[in-house]
C-alpha atoms as a PDB file:
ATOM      1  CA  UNK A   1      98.452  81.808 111.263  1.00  0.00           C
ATOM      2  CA  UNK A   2     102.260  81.338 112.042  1.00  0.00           C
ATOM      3  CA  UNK A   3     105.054  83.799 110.462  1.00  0.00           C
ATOM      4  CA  UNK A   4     105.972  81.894 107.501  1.00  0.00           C
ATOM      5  CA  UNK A   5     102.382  81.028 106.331  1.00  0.00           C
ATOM      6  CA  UNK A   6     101.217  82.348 102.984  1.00  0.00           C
ATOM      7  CA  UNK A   7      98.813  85.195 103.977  1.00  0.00           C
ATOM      8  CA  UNK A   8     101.551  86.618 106.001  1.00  0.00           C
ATOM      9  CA  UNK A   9     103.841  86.911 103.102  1.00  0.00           C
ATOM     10  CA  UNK A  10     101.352  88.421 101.110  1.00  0.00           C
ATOM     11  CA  UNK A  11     100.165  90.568 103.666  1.00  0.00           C
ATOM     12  CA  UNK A  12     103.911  91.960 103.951  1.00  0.00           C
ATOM     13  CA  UNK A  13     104.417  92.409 100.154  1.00  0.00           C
ATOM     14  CA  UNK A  14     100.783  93.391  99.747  1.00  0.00           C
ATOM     15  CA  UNK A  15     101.042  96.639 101.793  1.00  0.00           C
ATOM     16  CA  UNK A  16     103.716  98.177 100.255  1.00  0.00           C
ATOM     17  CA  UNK A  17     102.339  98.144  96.560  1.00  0.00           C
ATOM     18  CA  UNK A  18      99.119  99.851  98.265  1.00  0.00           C
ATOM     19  CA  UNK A  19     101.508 102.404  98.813  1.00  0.00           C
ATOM     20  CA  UNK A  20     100.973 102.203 102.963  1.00  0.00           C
ATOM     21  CA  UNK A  21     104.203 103.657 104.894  1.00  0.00           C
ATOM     22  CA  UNK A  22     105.578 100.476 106.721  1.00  0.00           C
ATOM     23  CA  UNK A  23     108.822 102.190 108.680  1.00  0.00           C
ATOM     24  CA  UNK A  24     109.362 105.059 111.147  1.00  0.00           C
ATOM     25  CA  UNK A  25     108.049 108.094 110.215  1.00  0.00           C
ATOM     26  CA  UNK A  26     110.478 110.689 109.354  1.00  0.00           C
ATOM     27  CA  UNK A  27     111.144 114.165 110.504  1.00  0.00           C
ATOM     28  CA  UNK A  28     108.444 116.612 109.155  1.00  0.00           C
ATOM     29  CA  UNK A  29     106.131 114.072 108.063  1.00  0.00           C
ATOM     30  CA  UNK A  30     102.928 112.055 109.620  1.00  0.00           C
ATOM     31  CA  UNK A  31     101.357 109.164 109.182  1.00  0.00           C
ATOM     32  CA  UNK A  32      97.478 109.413 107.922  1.00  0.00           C
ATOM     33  CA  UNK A  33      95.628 106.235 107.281  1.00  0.00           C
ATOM     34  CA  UNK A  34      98.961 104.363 106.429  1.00  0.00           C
ATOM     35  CA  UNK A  35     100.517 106.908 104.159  1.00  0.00           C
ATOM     36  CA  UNK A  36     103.511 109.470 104.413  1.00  0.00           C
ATOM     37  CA  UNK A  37     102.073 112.907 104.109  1.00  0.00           C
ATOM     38  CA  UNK A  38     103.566 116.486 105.227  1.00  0.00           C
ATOM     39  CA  UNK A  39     103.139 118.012 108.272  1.00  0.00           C
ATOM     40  CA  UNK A  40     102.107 121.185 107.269  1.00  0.00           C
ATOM     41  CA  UNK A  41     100.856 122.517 111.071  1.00  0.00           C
ATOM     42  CA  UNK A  42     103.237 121.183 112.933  1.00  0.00           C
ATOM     43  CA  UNK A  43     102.925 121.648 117.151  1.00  0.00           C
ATOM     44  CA  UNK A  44     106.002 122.902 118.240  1.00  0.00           C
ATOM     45  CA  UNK A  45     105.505 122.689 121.575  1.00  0.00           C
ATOM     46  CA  UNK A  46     105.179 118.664 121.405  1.00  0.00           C
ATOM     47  CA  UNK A  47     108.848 118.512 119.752  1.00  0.00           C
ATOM     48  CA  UNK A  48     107.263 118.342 115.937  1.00  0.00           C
ATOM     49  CA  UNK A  49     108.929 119.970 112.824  1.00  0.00           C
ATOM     50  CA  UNK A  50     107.160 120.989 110.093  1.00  0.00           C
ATOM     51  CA  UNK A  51     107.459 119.850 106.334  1.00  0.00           C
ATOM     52  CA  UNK A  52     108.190 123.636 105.276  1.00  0.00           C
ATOM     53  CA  UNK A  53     110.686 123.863 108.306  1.00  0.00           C
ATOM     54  CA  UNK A  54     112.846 121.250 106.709  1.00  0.00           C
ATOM     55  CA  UNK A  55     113.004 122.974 103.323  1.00  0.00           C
ATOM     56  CA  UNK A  56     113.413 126.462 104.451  1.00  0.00           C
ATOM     57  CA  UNK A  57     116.239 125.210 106.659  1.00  0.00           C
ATOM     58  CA  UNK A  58     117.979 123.099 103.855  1.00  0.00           C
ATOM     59  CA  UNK A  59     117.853 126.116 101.678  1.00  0.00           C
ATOM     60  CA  UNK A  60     119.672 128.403 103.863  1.00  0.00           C
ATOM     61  CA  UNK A  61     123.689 129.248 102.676  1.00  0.00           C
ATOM     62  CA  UNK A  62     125.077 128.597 106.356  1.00  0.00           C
ATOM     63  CA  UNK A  63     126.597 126.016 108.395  1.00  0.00           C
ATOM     64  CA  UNK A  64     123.990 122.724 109.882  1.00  0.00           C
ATOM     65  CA  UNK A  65     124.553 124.398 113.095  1.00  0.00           C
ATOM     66  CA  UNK A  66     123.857 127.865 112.701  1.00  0.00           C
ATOM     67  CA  UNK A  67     120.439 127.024 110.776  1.00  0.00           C
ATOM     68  CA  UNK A  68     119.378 123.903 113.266  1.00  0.00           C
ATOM     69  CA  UNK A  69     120.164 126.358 115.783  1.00  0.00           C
ATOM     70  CA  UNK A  70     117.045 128.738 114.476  1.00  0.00           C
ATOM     71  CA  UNK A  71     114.733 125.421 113.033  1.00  0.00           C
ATOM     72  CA  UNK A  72     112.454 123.836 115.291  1.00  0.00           C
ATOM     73  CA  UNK A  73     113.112 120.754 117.131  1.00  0.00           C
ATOM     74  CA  UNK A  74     115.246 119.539 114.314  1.00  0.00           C
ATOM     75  CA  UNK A  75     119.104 119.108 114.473  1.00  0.00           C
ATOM     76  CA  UNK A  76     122.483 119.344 112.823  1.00  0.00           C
ATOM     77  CA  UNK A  77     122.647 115.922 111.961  1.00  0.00           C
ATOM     78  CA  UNK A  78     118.909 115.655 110.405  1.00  0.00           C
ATOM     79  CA  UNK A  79     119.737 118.692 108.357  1.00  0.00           C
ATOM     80  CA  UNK A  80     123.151 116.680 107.474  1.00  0.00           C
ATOM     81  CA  UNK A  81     121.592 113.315 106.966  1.00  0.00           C
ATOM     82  CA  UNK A  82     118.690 114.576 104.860  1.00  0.00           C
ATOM     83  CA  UNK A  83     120.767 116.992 102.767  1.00  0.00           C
ATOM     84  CA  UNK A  84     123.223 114.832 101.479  1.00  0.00           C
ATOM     85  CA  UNK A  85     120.644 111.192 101.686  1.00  0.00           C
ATOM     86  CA  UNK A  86     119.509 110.200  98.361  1.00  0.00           C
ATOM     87  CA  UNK A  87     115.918 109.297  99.345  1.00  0.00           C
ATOM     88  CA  UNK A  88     115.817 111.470 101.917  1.00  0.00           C
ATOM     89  CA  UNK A  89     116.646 114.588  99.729  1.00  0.00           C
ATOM     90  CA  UNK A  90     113.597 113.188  97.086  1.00  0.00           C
ATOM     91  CA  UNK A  91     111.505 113.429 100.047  1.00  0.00           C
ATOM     92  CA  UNK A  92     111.195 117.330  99.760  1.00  0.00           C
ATOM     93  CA  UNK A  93     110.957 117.103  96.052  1.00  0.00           C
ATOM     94  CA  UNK A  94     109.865 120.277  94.027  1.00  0.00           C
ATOM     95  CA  UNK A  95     109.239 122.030  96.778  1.00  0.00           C
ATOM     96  CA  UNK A  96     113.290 121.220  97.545  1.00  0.00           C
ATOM     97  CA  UNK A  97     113.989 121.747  94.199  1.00  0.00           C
ATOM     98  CA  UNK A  98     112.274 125.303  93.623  1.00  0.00           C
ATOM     99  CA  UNK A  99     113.500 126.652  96.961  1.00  0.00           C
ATOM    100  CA  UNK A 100     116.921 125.787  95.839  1.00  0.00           C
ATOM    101  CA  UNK A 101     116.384 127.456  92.367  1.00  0.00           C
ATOM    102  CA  UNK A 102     114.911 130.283  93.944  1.00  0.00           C
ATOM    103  CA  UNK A 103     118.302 131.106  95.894  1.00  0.00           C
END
């Protein structure tokens, strides 16, 4: 079956509707049978961040550095990138959103 023949195309558009996470997985997530889910135990000591990390750190009123500074294994530009990224901000959601309201 070469690249351009029909069940390859399919195949590529196919997985997506199924809802199966294609790309890189992002910070704080995991990949279980093919979908995006939240790492909710994340192991520290292999470099992971957890879900909760993220939103905790995003919540925070102080500077990128002074909070990636006390998250785990995440940085000031991942804090950056996924505060002020569209899609990347929808990732944490209502538990984002409730945080936030909560402060």
């Amino acid at each position: 079956m070469g690249v351009g023949s029909p069940n390859t195309v399919w195949t590529k558009r196919r997985t997506p509707e199924a809802g199966k996470w294609l790309g890189q997985v992002p910070v704080s997530f995991v990949r279980e049978d093919g979908f995006l889910c939240p790492n909710l135990t994340p192991d520290y000591e292999e470099g992971v961040t957890g879900y909760f990390d993220i939103v905790d750190a995003l919540v925070r009123d102080e500077s990128y550095n002074s909070v990636a500074k006390r998250t785990p294994n995440v940085t000031r530009q991942t804090l950056s990138t996924i505060d002020n990224g569209g899609e990347q901000h929808r990732w944490y959601g209502d538990d984002l959103d409730q945080a936030l309201d909560e402060t």
